[in-house]
PDB file of N, CA and C in Angstrom:
ATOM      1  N   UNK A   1      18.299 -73.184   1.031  1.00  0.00           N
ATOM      2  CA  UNK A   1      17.650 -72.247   1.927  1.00  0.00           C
ATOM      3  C   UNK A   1      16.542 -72.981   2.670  1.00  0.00           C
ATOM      4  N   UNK A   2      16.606 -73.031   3.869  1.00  0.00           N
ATOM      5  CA  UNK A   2      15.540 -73.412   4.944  1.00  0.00           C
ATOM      6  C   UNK A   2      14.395 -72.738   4.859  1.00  0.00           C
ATOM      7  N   UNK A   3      13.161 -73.078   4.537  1.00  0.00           N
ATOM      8  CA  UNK A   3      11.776 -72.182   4.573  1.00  0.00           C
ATOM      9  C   UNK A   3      11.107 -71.860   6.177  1.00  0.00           C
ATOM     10  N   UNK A   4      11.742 -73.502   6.809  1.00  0.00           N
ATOM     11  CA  UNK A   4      11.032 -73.310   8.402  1.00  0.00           C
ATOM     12  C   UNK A   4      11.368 -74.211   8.844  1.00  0.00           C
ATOM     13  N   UNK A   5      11.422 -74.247  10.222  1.00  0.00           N
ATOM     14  CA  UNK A   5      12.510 -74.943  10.850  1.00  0.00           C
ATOM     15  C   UNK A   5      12.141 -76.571  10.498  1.00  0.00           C
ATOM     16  N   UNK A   6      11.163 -76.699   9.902  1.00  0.00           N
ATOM     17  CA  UNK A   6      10.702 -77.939   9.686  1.00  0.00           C
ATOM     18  C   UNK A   6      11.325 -78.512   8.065  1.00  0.00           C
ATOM     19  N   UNK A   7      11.392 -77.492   7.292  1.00  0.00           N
ATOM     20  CA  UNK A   7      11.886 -77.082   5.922  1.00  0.00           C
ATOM     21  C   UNK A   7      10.895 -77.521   4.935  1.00  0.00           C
ATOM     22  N   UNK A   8       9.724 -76.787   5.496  1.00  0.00           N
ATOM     23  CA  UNK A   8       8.919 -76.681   4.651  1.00  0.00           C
ATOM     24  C   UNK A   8       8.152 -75.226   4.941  1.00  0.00           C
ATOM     25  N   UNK A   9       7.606 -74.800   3.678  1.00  0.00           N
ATOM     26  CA  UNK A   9       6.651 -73.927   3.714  1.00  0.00           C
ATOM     27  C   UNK A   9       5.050 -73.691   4.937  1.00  0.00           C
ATOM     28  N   UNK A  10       4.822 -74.516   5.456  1.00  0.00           N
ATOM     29  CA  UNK A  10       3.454 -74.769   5.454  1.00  0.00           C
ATOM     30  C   UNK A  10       3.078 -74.265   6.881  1.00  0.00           C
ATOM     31  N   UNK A  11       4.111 -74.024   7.848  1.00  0.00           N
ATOM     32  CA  UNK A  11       3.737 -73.344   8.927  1.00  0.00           C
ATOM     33  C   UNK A  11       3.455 -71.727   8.921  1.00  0.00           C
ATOM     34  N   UNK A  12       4.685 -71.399   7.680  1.00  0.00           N
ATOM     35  CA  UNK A  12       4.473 -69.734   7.486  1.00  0.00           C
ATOM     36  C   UNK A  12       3.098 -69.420   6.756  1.00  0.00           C
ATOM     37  N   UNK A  13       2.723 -70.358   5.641  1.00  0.00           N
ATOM     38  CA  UNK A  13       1.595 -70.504   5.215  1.00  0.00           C
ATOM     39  C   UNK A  13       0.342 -70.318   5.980  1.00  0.00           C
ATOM     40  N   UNK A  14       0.295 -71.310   7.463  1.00  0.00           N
ATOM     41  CA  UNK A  14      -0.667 -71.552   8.112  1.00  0.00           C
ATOM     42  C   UNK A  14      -0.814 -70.210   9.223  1.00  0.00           C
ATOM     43  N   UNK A  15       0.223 -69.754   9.797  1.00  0.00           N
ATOM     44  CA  UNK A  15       0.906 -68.269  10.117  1.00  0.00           C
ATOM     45  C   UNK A  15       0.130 -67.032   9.481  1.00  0.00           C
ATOM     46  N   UNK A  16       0.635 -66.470   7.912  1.00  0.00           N
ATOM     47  CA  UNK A  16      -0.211 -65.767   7.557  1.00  0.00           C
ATOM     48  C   UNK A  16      -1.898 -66.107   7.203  1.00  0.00           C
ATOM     49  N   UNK A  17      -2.107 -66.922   6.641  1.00  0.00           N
ATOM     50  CA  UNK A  17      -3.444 -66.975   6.582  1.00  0.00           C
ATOM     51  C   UNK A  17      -4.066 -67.131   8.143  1.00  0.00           C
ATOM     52  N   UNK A  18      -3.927 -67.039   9.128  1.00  0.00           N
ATOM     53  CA  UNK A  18      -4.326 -66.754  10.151  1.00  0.00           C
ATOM     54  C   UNK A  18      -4.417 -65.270  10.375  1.00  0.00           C
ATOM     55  N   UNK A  19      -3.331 -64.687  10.220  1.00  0.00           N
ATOM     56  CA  UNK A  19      -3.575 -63.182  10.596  1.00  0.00           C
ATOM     57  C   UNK A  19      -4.468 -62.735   9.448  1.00  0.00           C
ATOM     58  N   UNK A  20      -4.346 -63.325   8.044  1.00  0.00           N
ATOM     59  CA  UNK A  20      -5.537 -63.022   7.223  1.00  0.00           C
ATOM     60  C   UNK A  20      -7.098 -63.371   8.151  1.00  0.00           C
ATOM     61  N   UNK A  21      -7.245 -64.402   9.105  1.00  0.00           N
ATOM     62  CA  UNK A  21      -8.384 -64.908   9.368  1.00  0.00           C
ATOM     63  C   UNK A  21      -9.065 -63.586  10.808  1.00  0.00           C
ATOM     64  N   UNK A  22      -7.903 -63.114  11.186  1.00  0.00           N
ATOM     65  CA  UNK A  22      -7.831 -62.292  12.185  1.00  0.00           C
ATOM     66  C   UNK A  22      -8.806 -61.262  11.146  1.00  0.00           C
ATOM     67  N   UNK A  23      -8.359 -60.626  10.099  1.00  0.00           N
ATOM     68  CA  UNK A  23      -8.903 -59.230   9.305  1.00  0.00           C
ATOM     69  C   UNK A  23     -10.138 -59.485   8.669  1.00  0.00           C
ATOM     70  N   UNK A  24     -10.432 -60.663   8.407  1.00  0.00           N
ATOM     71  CA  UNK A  24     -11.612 -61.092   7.591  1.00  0.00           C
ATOM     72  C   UNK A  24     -12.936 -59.601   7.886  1.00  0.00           C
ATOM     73  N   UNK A  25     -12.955 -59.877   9.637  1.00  0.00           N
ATOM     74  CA  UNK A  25     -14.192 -58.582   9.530  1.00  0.00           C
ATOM     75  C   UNK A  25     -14.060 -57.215   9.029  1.00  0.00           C
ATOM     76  N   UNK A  26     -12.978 -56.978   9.042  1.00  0.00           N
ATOM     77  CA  UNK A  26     -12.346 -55.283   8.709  1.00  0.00           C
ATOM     78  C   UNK A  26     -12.682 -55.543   7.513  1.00  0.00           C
ATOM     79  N   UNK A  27     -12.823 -54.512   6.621  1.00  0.00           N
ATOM     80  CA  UNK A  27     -12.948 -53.981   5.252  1.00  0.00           C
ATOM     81  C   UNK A  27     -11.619 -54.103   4.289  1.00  0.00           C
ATOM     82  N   UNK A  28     -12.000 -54.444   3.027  1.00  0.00           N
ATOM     83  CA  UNK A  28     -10.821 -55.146   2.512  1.00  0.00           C
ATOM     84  C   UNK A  28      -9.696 -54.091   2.526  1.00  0.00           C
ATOM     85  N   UNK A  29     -10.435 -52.882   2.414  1.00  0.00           N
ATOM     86  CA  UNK A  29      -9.204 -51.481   2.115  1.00  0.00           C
ATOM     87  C   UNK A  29      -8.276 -52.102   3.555  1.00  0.00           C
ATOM     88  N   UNK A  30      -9.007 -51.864   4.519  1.00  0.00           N
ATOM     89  CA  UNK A  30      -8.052 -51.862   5.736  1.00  0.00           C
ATOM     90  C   UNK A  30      -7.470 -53.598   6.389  1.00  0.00           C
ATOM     91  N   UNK A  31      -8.220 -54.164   5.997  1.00  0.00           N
ATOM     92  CA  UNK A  31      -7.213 -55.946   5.782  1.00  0.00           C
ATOM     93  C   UNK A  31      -5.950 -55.912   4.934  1.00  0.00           C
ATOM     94  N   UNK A  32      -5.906 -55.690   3.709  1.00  0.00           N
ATOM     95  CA  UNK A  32      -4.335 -55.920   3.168  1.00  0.00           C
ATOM     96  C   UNK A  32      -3.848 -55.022   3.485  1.00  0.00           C
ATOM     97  N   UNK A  33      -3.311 -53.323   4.046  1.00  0.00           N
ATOM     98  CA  UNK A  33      -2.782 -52.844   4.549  1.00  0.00           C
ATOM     99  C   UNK A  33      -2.339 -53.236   5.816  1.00  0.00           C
ATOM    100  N   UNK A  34      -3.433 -53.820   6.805  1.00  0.00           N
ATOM    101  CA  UNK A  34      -3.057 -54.306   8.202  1.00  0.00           C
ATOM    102  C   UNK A  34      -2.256 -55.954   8.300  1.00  0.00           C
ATOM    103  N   UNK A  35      -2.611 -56.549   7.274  1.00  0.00           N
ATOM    104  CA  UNK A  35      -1.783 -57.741   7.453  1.00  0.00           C
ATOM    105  C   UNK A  35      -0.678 -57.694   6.730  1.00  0.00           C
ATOM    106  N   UNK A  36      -0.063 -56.771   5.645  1.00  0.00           N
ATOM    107  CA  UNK A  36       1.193 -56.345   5.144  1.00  0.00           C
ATOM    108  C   UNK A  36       2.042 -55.759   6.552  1.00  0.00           C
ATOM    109  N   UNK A  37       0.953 -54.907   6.876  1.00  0.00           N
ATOM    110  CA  UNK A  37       1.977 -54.148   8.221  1.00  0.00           C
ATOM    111  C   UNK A  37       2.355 -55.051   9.440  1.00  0.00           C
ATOM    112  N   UNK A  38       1.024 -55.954   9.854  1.00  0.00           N
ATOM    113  CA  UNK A  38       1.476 -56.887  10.515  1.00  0.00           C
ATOM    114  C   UNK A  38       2.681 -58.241  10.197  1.00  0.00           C
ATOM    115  N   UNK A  39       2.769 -58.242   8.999  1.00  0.00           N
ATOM    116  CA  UNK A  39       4.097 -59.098   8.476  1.00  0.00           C
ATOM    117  C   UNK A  39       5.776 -58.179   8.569  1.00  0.00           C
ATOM    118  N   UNK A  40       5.178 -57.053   8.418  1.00  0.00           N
ATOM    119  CA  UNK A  40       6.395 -56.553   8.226  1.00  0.00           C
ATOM    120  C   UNK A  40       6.972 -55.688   9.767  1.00  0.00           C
ATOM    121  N   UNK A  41       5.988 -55.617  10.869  1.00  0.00           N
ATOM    122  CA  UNK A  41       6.192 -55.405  12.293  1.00  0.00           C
ATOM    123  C   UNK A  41       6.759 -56.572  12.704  1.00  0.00           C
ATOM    124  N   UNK A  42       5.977 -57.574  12.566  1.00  0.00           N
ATOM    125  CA  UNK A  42       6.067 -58.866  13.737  1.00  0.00           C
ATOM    126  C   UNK A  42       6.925 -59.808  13.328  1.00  0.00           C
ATOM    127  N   UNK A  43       7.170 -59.948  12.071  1.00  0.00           N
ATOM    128  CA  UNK A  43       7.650 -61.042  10.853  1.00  0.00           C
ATOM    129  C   UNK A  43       9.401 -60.833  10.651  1.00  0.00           C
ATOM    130  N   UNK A  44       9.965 -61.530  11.167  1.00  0.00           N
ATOM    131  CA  UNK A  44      11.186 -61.573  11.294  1.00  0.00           C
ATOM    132  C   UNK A  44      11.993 -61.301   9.587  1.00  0.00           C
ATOM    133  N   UNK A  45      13.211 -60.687   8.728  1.00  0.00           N
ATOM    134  CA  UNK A  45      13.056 -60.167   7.657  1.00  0.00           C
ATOM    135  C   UNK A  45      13.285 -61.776   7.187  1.00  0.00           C
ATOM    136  N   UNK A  46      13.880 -63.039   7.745  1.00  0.00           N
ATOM    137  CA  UNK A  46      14.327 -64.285   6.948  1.00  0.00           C
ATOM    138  C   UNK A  46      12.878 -64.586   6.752  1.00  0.00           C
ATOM    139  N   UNK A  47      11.312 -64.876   7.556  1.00  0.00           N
ATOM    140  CA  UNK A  47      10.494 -65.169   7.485  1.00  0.00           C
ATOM    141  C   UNK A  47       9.644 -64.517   6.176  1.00  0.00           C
ATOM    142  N   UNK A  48      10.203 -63.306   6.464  1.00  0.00           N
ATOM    143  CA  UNK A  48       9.152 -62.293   5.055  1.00  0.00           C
ATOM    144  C   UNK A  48       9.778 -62.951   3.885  1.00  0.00           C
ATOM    145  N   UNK A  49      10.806 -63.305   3.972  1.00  0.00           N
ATOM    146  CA  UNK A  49      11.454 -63.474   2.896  1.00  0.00           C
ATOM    147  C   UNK A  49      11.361 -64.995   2.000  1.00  0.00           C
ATOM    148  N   UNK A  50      11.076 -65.623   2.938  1.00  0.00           N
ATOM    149  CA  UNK A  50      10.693 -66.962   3.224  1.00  0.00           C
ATOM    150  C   UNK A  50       9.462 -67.171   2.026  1.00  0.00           C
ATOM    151  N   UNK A  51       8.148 -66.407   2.923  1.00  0.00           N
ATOM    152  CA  UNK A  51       6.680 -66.246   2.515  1.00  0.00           C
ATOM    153  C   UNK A  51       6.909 -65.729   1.135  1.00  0.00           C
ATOM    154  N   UNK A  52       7.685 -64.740   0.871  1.00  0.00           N
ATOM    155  CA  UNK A  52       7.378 -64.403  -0.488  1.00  0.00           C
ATOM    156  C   UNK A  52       8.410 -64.878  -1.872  1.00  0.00           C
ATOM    157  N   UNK A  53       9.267 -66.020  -1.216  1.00  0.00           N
ATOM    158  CA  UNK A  53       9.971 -66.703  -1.996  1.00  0.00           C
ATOM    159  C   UNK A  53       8.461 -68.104  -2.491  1.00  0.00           C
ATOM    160  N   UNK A  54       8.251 -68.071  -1.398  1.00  0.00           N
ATOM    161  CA  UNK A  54       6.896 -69.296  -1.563  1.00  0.00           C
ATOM    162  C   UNK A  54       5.736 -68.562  -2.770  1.00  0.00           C
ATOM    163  N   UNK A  55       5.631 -67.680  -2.450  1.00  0.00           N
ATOM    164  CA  UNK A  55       4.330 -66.554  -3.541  1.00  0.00           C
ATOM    165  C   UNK A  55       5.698 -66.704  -4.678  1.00  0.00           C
ATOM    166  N   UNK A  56       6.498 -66.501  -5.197  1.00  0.00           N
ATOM    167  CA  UNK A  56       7.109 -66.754  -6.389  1.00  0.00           C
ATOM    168  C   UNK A  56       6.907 -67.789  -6.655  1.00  0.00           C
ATOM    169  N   UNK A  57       6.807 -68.874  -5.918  1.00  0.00           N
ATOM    170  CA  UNK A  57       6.933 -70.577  -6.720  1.00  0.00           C
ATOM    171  C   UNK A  57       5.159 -70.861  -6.524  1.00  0.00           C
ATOM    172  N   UNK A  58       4.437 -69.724  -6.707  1.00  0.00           N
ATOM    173  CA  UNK A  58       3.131 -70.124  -6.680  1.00  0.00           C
ATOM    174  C   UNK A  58       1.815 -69.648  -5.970  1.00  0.00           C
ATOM    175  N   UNK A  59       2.361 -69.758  -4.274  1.00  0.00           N
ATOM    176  CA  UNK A  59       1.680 -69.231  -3.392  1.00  0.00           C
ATOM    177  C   UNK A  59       1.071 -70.340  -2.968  1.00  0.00           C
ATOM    178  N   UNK A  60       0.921 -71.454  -2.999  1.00  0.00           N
ATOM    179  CA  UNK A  60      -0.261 -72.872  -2.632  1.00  0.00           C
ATOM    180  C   UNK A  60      -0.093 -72.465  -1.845  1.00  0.00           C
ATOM    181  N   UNK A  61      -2.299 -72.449  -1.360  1.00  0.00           N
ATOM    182  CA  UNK A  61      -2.248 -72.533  -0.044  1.00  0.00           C
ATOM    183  C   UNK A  61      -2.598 -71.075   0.657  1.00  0.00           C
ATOM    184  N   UNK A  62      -2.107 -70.231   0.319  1.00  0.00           N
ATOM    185  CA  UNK A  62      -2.209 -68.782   0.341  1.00  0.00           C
ATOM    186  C   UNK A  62      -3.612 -68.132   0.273  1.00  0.00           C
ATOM    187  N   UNK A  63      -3.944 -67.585   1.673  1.00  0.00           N
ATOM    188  CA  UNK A  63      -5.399 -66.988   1.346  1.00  0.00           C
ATOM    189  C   UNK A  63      -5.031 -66.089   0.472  1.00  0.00           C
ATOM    190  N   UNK A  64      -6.223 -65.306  -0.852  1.00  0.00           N
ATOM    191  CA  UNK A  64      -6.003 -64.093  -1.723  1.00  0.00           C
ATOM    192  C   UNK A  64      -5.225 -63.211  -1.195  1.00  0.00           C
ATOM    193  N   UNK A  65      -6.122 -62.586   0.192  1.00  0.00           N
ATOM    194  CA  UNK A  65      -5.889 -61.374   0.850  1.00  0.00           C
ATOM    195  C   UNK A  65      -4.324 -61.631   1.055  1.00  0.00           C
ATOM    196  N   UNK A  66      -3.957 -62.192   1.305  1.00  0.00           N
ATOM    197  CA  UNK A  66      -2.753 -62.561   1.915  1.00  0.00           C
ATOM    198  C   UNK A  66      -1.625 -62.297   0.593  1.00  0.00           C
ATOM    199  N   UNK A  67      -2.232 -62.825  -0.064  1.00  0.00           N
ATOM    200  CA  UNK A  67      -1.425 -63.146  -1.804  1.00  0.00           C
ATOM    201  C   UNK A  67      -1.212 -61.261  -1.886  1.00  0.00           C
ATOM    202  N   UNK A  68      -2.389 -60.627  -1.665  1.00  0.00           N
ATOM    203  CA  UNK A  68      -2.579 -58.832  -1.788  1.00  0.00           C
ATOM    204  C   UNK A  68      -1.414 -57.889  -1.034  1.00  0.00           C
ATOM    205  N   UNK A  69      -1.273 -58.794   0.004  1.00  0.00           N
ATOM    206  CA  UNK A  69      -1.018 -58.385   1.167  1.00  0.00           C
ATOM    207  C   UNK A  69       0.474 -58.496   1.079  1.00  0.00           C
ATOM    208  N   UNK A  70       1.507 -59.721   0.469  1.00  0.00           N
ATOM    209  CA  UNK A  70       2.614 -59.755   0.347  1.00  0.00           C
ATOM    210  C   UNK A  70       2.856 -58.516  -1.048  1.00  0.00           C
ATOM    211  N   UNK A  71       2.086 -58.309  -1.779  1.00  0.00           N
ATOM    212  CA  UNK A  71       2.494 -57.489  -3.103  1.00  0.00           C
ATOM    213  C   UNK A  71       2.815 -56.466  -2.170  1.00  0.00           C
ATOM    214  N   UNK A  72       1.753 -55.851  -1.281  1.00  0.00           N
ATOM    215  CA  UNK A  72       2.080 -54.275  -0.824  1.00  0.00           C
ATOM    216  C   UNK A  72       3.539 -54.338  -0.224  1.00  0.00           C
ATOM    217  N   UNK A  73       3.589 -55.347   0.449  1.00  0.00           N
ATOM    218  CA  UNK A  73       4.936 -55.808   1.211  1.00  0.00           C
ATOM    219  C   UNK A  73       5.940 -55.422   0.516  1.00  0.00           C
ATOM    220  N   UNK A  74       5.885 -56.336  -0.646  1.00  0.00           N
ATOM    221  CA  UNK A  74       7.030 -55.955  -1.565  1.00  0.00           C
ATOM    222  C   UNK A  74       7.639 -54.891  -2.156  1.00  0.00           C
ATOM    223  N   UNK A  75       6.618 -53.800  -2.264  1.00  0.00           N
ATOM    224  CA  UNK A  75       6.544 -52.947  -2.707  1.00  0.00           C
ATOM    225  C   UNK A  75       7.408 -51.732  -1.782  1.00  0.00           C
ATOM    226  N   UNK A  76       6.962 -52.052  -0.659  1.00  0.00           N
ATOM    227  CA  UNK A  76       7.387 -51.065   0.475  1.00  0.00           C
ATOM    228  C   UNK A  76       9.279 -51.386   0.210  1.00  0.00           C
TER     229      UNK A  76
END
């Protein structure tokens, strides 16, 4: 399985923790709801799938929020 077109993890990595860097000012209630929703609007389903195959083998690299943010994902 290809992670990215590069075949590595580290762009989707660098990807979400950006939109994590986007929420930083919002309040945490409304950061991991908005960057779950923003993964799961904008985030193509091979990409989601991608990111949270990477959070199984660990997450390196992974802002928290972000780490928060794929659980709700999953969940949905």
């Amino acid at each position: 399985m290809s992670q990215t077109p590069t075949g590595r993890p580290e762009k989707l990595i660098h990807m979400a923790n950006q939109i994590a860097s986007f929420f930083k000012t919002y309040p945490h209630d409304v950061a991991v709801p908005g960057i779950a929703d923003h993964l799961r609007k904008f985030w193509g389903r091979d990409m989601r799938a991608r990111i949270l195959a990477h959070l199984d083998r660990g997450g390196d690299g992974l802002d928290p929020v972000v780490v928060e943010a794929l659980g709700r994902l999953r969940e949905r």
